[in-house]
PDB file of N, CA and C in Angstrom:
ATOM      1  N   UNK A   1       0.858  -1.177   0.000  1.00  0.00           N
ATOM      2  CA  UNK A   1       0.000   0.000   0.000  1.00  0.00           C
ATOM      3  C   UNK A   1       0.901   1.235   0.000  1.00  0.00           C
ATOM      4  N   UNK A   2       0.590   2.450  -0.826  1.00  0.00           N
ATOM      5  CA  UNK A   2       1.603   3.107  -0.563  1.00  0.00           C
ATOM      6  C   UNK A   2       1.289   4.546   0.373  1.00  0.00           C
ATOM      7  N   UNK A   3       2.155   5.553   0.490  1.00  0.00           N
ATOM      8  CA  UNK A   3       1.773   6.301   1.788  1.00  0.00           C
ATOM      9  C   UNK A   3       0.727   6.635   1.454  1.00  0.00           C
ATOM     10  N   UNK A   4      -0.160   7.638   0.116  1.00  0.00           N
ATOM     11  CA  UNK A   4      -0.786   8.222   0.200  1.00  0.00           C
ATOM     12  C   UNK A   4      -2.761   7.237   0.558  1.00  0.00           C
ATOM     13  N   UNK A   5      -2.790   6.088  -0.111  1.00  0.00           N
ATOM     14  CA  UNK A   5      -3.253   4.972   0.212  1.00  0.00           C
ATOM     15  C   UNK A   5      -3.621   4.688   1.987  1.00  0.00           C
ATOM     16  N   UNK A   6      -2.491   4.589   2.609  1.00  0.00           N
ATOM     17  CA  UNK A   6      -2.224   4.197   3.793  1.00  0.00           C
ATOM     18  C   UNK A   6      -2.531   5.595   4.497  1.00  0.00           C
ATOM     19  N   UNK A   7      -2.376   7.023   4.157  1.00  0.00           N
ATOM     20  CA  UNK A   7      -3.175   7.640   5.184  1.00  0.00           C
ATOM     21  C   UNK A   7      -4.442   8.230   4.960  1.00  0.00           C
ATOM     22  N   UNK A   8      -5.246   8.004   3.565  1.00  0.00           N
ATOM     23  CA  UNK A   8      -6.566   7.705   3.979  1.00  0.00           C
ATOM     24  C   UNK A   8      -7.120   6.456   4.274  1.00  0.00           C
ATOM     25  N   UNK A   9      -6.456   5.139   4.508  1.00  0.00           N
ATOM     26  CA  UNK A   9      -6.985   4.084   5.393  1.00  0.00           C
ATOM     27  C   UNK A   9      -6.793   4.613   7.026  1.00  0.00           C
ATOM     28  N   UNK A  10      -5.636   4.915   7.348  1.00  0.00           N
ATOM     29  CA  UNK A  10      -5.753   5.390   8.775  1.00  0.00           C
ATOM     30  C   UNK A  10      -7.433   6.777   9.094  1.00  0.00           C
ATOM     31  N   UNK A  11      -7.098   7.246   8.078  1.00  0.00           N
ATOM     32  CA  UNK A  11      -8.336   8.034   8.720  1.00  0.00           C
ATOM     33  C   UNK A  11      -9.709   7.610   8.411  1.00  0.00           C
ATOM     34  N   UNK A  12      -9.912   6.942   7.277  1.00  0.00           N
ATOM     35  CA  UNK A  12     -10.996   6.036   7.355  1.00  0.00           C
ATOM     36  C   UNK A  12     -11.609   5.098   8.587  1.00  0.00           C
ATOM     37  N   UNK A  13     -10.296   4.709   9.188  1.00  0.00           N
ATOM     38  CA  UNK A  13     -10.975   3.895  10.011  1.00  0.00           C
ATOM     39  C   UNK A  13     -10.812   4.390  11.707  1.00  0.00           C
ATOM     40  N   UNK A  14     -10.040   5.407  11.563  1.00  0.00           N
ATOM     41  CA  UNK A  14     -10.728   6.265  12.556  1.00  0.00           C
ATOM     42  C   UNK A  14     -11.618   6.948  12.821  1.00  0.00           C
ATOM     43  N   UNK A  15     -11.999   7.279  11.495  1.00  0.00           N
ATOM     44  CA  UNK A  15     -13.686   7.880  11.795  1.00  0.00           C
ATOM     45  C   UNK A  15     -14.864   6.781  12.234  1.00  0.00           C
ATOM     46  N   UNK A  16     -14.383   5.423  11.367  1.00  0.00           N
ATOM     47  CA  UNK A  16     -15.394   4.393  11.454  1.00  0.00           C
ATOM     48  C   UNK A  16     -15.023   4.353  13.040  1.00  0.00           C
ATOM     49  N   UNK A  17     -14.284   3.958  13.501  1.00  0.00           N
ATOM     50  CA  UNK A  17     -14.116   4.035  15.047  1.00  0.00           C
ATOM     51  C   UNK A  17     -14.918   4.897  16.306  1.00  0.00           C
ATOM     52  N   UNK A  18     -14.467   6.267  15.591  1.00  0.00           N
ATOM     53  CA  UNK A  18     -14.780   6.986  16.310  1.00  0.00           C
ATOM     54  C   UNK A  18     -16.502   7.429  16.328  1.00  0.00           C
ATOM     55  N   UNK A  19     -16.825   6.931  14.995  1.00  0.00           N
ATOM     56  CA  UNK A  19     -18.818   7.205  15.110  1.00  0.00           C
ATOM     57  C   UNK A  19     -19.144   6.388  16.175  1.00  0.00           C
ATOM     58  N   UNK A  20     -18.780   4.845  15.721  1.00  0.00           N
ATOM     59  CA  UNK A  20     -19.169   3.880  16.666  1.00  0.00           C
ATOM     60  C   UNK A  20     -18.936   4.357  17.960  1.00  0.00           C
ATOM     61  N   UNK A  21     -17.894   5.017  18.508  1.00  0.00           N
ATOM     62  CA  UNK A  21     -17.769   5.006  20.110  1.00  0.00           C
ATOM     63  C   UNK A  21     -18.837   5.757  19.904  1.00  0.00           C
ATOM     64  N   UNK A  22     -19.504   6.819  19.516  1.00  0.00           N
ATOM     65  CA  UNK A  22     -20.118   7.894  19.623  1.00  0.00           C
ATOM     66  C   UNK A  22     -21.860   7.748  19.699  1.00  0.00           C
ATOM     67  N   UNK A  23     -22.034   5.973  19.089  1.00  0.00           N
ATOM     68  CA  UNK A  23     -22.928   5.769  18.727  1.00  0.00           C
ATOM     69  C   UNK A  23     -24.030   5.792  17.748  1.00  0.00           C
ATOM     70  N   UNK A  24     -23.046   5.952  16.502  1.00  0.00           N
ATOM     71  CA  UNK A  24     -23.829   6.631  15.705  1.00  0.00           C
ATOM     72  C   UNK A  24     -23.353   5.355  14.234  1.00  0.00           C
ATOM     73  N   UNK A  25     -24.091   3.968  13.585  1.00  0.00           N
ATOM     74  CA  UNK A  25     -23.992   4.013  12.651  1.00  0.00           C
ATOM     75  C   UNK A  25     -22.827   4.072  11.871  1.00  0.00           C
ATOM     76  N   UNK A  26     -21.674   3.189  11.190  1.00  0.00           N
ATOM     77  CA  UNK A  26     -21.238   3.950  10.412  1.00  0.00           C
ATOM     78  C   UNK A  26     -20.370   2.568  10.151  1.00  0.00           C
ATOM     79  N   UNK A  27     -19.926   2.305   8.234  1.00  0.00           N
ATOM     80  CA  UNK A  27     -19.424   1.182   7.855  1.00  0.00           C
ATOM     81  C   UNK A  27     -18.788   2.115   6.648  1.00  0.00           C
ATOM     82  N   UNK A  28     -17.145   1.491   7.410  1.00  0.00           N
ATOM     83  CA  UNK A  28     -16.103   2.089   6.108  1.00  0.00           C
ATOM     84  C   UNK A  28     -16.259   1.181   5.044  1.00  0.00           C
ATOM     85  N   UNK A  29     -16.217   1.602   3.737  1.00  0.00           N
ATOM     86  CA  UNK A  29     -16.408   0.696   2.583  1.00  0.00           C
ATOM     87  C   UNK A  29     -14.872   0.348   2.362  1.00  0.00           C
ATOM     88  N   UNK A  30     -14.156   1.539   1.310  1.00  0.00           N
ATOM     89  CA  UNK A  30     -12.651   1.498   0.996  1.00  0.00           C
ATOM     90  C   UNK A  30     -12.518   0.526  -0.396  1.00  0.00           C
ATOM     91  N   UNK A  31     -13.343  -0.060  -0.926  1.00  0.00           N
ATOM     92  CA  UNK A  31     -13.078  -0.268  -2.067  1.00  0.00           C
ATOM     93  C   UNK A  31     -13.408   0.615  -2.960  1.00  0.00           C
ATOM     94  N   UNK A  32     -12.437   0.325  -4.106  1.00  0.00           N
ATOM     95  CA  UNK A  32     -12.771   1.184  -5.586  1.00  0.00           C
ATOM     96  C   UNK A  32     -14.121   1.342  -6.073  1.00  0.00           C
ATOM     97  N   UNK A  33     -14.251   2.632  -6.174  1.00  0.00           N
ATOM     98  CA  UNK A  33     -15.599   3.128  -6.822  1.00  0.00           C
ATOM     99  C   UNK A  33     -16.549   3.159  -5.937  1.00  0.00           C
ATOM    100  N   UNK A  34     -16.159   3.016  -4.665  1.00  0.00           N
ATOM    101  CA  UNK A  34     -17.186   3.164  -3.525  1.00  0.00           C
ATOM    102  C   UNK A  34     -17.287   4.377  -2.338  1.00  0.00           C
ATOM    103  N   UNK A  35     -18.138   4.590  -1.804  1.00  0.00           N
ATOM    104  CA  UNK A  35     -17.861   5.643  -0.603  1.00  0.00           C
ATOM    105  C   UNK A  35     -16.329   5.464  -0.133  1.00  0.00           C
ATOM    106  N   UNK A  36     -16.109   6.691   1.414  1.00  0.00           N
ATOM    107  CA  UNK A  36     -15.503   5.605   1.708  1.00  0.00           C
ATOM    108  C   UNK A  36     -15.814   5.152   3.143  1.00  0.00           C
ATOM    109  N   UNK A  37     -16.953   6.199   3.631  1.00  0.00           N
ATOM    110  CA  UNK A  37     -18.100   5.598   4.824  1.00  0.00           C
ATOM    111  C   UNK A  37     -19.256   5.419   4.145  1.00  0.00           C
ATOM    112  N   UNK A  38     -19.971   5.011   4.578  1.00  0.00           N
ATOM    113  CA  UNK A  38     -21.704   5.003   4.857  1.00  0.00           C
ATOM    114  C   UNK A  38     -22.004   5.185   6.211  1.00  0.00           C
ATOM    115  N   UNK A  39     -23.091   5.794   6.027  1.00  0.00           N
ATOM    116  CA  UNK A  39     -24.285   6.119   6.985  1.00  0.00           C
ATOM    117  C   UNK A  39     -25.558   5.214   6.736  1.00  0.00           C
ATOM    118  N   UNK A  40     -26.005   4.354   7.212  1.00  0.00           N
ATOM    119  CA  UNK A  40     -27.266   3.407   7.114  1.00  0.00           C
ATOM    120  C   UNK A  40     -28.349   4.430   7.616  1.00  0.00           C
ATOM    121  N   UNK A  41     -28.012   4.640   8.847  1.00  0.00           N
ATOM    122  CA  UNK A  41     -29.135   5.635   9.670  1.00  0.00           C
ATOM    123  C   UNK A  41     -29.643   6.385   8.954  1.00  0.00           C
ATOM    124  N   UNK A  42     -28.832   7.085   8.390  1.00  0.00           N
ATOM    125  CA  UNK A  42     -28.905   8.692   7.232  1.00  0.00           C
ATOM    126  C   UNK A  42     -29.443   8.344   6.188  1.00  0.00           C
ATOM    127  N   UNK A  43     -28.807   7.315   5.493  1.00  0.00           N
ATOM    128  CA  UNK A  43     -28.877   6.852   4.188  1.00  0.00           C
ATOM    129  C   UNK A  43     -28.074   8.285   3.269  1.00  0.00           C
ATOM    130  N   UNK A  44     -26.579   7.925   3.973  1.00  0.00           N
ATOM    131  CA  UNK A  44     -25.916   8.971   3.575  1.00  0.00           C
ATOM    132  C   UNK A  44     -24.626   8.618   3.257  1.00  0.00           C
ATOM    133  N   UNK A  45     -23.475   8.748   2.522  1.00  0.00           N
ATOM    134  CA  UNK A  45     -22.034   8.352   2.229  1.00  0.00           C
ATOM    135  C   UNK A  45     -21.066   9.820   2.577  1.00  0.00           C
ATOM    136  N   UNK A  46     -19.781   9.644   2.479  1.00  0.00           N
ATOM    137  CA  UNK A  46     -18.592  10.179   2.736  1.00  0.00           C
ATOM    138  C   UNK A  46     -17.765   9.869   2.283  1.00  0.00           C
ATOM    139  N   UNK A  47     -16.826  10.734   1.601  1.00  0.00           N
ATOM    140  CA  UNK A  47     -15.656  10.261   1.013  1.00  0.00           C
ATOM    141  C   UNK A  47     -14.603  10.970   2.490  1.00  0.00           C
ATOM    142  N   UNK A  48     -13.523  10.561   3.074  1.00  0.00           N
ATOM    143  CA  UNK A  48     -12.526  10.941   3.667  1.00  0.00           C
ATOM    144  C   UNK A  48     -11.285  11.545   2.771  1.00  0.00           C
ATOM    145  N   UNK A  49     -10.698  12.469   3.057  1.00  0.00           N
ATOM    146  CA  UNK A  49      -9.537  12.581   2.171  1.00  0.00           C
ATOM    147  C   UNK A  49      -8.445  13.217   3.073  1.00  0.00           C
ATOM    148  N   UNK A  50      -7.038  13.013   3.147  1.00  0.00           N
ATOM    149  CA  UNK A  50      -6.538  13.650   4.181  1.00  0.00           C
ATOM    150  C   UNK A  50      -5.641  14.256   3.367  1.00  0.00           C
ATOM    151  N   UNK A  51      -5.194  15.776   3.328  1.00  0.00           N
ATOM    152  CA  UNK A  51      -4.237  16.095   2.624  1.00  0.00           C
ATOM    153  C   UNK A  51      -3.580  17.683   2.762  1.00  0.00           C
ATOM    154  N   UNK A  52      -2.378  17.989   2.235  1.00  0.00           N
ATOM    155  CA  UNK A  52      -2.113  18.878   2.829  1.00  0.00           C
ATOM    156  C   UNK A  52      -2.610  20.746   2.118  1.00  0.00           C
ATOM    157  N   UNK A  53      -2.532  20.826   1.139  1.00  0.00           N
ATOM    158  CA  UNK A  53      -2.782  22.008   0.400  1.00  0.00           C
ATOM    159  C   UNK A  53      -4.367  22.670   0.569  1.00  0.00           C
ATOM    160  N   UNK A  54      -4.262  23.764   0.440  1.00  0.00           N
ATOM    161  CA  UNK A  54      -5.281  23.988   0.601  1.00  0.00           C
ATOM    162  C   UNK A  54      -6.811  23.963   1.464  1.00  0.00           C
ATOM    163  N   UNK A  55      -6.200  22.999   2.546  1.00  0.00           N
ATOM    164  CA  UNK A  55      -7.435  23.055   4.050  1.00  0.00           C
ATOM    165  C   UNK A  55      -7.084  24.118   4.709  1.00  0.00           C
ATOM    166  N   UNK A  56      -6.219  24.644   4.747  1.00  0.00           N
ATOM    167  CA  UNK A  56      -5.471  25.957   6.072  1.00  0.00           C
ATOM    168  C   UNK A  56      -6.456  27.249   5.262  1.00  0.00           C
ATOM    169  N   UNK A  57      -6.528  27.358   4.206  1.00  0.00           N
ATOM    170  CA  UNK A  57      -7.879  28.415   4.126  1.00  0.00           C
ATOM    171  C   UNK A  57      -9.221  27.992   4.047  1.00  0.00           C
ATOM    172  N   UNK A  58      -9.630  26.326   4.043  1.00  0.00           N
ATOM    173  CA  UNK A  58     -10.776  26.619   4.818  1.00  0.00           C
ATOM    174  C   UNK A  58     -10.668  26.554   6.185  1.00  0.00           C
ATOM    175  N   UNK A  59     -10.412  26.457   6.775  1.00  0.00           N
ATOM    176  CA  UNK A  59      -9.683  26.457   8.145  1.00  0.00           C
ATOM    177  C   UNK A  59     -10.117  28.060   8.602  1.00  0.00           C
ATOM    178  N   UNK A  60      -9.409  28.892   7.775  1.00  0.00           N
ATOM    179  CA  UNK A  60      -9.022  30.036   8.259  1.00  0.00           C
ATOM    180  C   UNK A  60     -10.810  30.995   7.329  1.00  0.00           C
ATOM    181  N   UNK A  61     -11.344  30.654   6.745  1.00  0.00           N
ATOM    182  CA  UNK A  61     -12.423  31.082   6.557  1.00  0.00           C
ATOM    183  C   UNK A  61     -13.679  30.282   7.106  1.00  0.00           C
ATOM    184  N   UNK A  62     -13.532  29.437   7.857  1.00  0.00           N
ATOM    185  CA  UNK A  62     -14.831  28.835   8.671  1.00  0.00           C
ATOM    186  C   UNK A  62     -14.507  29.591  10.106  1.00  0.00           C
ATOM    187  N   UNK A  63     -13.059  29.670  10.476  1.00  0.00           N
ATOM    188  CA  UNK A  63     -13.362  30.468  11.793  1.00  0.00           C
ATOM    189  C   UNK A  63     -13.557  29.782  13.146  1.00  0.00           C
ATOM    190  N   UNK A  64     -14.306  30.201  14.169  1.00  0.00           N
ATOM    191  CA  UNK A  64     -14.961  29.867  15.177  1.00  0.00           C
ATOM    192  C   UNK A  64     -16.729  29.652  15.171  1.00  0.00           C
ATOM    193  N   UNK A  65     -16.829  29.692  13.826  1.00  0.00           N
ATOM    194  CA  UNK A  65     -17.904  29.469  13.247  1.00  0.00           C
ATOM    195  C   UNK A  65     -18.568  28.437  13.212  1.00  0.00           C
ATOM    196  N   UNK A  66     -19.547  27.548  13.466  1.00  0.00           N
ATOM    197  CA  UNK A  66     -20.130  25.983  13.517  1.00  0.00           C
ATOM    198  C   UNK A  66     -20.056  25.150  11.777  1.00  0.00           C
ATOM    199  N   UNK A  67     -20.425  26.170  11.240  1.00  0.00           N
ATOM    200  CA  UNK A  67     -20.701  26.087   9.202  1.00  0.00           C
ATOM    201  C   UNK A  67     -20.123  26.788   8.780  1.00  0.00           C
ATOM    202  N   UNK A  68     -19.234  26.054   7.401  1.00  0.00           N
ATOM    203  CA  UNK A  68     -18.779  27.562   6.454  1.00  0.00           C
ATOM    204  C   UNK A  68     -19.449  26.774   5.282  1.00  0.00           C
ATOM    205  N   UNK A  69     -20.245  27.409   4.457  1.00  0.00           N
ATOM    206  CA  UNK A  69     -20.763  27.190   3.195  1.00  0.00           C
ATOM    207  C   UNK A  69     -19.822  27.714   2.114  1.00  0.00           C
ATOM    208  N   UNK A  70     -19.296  27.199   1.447  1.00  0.00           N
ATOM    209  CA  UNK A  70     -18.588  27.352   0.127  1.00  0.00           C
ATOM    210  C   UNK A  70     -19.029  27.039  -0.946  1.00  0.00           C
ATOM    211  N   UNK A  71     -18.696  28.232  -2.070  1.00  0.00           N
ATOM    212  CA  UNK A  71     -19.036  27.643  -3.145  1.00  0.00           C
ATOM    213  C   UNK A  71     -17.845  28.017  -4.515  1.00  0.00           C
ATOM    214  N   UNK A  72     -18.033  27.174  -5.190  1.00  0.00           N
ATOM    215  CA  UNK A  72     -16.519  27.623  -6.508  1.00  0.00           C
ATOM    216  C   UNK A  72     -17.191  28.833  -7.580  1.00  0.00           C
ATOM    217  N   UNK A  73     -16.362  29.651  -7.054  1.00  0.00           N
ATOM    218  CA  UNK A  73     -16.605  30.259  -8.395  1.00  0.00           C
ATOM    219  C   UNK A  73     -15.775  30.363  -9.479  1.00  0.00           C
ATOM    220  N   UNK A  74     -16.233  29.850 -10.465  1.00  0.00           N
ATOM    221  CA  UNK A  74     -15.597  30.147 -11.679  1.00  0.00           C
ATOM    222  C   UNK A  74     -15.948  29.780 -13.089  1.00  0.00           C
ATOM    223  N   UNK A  75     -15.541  30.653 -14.520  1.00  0.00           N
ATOM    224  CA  UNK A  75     -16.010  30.350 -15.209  1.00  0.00           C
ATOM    225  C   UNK A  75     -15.802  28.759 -16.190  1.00  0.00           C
ATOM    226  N   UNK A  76     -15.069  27.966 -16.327  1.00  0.00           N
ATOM    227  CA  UNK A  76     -14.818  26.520 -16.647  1.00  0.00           C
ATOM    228  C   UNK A  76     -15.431  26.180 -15.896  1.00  0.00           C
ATOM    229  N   UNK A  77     -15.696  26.519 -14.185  1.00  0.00           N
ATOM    230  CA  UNK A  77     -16.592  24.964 -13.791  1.00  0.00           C
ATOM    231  C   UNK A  77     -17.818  25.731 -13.349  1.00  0.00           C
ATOM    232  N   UNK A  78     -18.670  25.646 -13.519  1.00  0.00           N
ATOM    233  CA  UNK A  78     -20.685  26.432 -14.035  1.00  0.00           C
ATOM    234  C   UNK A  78     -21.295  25.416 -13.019  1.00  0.00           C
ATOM    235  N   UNK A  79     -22.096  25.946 -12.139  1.00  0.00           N
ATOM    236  CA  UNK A  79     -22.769  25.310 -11.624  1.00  0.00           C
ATOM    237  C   UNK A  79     -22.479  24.301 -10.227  1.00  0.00           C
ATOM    238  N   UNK A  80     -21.515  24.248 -10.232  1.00  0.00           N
ATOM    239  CA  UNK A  80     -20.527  23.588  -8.870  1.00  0.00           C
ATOM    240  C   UNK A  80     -21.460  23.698  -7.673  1.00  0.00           C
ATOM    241  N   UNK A  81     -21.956  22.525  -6.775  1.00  0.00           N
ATOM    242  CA  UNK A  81     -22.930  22.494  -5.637  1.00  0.00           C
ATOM    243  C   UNK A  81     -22.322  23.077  -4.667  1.00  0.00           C
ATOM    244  N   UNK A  82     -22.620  24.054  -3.551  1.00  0.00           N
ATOM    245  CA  UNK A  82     -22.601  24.545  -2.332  1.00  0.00           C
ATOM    246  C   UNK A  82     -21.860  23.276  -1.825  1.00  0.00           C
ATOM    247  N   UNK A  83     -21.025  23.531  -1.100  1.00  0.00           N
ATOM    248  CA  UNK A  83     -20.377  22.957   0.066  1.00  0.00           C
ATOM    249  C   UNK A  83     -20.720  23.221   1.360  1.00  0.00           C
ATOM    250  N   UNK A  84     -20.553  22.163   2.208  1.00  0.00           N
ATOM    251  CA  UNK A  84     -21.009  22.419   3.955  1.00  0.00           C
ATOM    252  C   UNK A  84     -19.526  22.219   4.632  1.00  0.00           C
ATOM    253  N   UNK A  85     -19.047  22.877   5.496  1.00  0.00           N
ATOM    254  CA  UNK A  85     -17.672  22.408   6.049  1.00  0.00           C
ATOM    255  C   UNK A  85     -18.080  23.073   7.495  1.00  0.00           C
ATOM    256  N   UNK A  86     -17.752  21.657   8.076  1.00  0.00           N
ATOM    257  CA  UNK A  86     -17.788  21.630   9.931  1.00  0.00           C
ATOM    258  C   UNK A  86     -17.243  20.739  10.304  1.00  0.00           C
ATOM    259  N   UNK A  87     -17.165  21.372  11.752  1.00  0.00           N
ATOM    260  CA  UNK A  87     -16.175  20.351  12.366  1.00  0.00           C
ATOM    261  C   UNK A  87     -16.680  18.733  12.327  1.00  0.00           C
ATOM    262  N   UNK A  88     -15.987  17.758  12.890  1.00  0.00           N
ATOM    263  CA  UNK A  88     -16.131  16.406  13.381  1.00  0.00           C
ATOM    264  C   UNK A  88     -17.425  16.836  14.849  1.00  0.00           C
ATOM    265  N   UNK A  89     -16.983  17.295  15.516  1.00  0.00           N
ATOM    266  CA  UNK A  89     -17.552  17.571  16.224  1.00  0.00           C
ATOM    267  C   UNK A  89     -19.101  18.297  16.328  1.00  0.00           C
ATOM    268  N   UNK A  90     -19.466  19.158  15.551  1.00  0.00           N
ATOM    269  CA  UNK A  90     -20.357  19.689  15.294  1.00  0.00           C
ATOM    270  C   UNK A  90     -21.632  18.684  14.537  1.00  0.00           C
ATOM    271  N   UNK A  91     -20.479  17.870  13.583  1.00  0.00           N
ATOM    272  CA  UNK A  91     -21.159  17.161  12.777  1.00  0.00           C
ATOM    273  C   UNK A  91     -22.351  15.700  13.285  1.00  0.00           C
ATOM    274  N   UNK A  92     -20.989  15.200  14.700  1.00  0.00           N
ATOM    275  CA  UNK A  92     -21.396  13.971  15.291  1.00  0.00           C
ATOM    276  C   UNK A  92     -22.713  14.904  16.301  1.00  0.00           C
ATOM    277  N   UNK A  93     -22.663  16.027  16.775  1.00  0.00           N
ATOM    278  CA  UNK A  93     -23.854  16.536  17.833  1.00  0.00           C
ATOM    279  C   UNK A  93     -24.907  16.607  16.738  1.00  0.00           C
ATOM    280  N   UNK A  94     -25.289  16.809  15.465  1.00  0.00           N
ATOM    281  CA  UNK A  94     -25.783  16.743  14.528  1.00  0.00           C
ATOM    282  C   UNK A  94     -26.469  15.686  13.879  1.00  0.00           C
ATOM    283  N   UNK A  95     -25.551  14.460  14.120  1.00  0.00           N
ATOM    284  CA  UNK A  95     -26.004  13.495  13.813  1.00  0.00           C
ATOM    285  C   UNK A  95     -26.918  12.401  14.806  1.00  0.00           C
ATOM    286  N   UNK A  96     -26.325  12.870  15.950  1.00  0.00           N
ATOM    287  CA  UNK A  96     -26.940  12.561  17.450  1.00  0.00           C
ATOM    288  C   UNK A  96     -28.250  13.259  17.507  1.00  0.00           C
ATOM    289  N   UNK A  97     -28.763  14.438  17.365  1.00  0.00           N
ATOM    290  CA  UNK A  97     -29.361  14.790  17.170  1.00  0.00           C
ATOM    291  C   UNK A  97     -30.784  14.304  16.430  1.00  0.00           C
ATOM    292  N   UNK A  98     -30.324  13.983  14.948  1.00  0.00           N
ATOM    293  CA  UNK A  98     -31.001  13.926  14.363  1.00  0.00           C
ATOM    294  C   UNK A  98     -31.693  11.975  14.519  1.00  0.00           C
ATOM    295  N   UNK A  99     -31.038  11.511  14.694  1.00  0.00           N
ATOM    296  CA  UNK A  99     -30.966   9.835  15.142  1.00  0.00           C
ATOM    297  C   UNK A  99     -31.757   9.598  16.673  1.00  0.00           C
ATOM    298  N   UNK A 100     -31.325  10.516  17.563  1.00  0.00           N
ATOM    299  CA  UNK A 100     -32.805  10.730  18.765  1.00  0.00           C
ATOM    300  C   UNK A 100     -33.963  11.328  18.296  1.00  0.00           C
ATOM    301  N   UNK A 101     -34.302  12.319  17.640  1.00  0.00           N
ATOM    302  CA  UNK A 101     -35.443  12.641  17.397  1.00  0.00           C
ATOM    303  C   UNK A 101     -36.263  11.850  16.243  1.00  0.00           C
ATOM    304  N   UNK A 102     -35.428  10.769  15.091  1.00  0.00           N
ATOM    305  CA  UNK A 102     -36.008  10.139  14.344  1.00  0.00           C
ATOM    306  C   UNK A 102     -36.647   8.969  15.425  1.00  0.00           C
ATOM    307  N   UNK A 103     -36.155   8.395  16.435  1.00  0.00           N
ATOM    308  CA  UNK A 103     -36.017   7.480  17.619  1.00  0.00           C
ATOM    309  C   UNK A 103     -38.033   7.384  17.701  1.00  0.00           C
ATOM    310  N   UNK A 104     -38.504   8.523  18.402  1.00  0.00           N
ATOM    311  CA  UNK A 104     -39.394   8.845  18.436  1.00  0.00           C
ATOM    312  C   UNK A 104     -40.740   8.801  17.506  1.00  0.00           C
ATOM    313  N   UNK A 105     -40.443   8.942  16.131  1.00  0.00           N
ATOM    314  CA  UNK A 105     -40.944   9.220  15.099  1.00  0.00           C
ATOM    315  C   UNK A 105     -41.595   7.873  14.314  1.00  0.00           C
ATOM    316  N   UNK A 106     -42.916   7.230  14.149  1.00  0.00           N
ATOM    317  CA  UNK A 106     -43.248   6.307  13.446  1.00  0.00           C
ATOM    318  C   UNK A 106     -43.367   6.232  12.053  1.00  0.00           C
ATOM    319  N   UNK A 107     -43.153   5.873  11.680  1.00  0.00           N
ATOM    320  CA  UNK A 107     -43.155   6.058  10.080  1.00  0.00           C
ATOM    321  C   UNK A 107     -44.318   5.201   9.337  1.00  0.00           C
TER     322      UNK A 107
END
């Protein structure tokens, strides 16, 4: 496996780790052409990516902020979807959230 390989498996499966302690759902896939979590609960996926360029300004434009919404502007790429960027943290109270109040809910 080579490094770049090997450190999105390390963080893959620390997130898968870390939902589970958290209680929340969550199966790393990691094969080709696939997520590289799922969410069952959600009925939701994730790609992980760990890398160095370019996170230190979203970093530095989300702030102390809970959400930074981003979007690309530019003319070659038209139409580019809104982005959501938050913490781990914000995300799992979020997801906790939303997984107790479905709890309740009959369908």
């Amino acid at each position: 496996m080579n490094k770049k390989k090997f450190k999105g498996y390390l963080l893959e499966h620390y997130l898968e780790k870390y939902f589970w302690e958290q209680g929340i759902d969550c199966k790393r896939r990691g094969q080709a052409g696939q997520e590289d979590l799922y969410f069952p609960q959600l009925l939701m996926s994730g790609e992980a990516k760990c890398w160095k360029r370019g996170l230190k300004t979203l970093y530095e434009m989300k702030g102390d902020k809970d959400l930074l919404f981003a979007k690309l502007q530019s003319h070659k790429e038209k139409n580019k979807e809104i982005l959501v960027v938050m913490s781990l943290k914000v995300f799992t109270d979020l997801v906790k959230r939303i997984v107790r109040d479905w709890q309740g809910v009959n369908f």
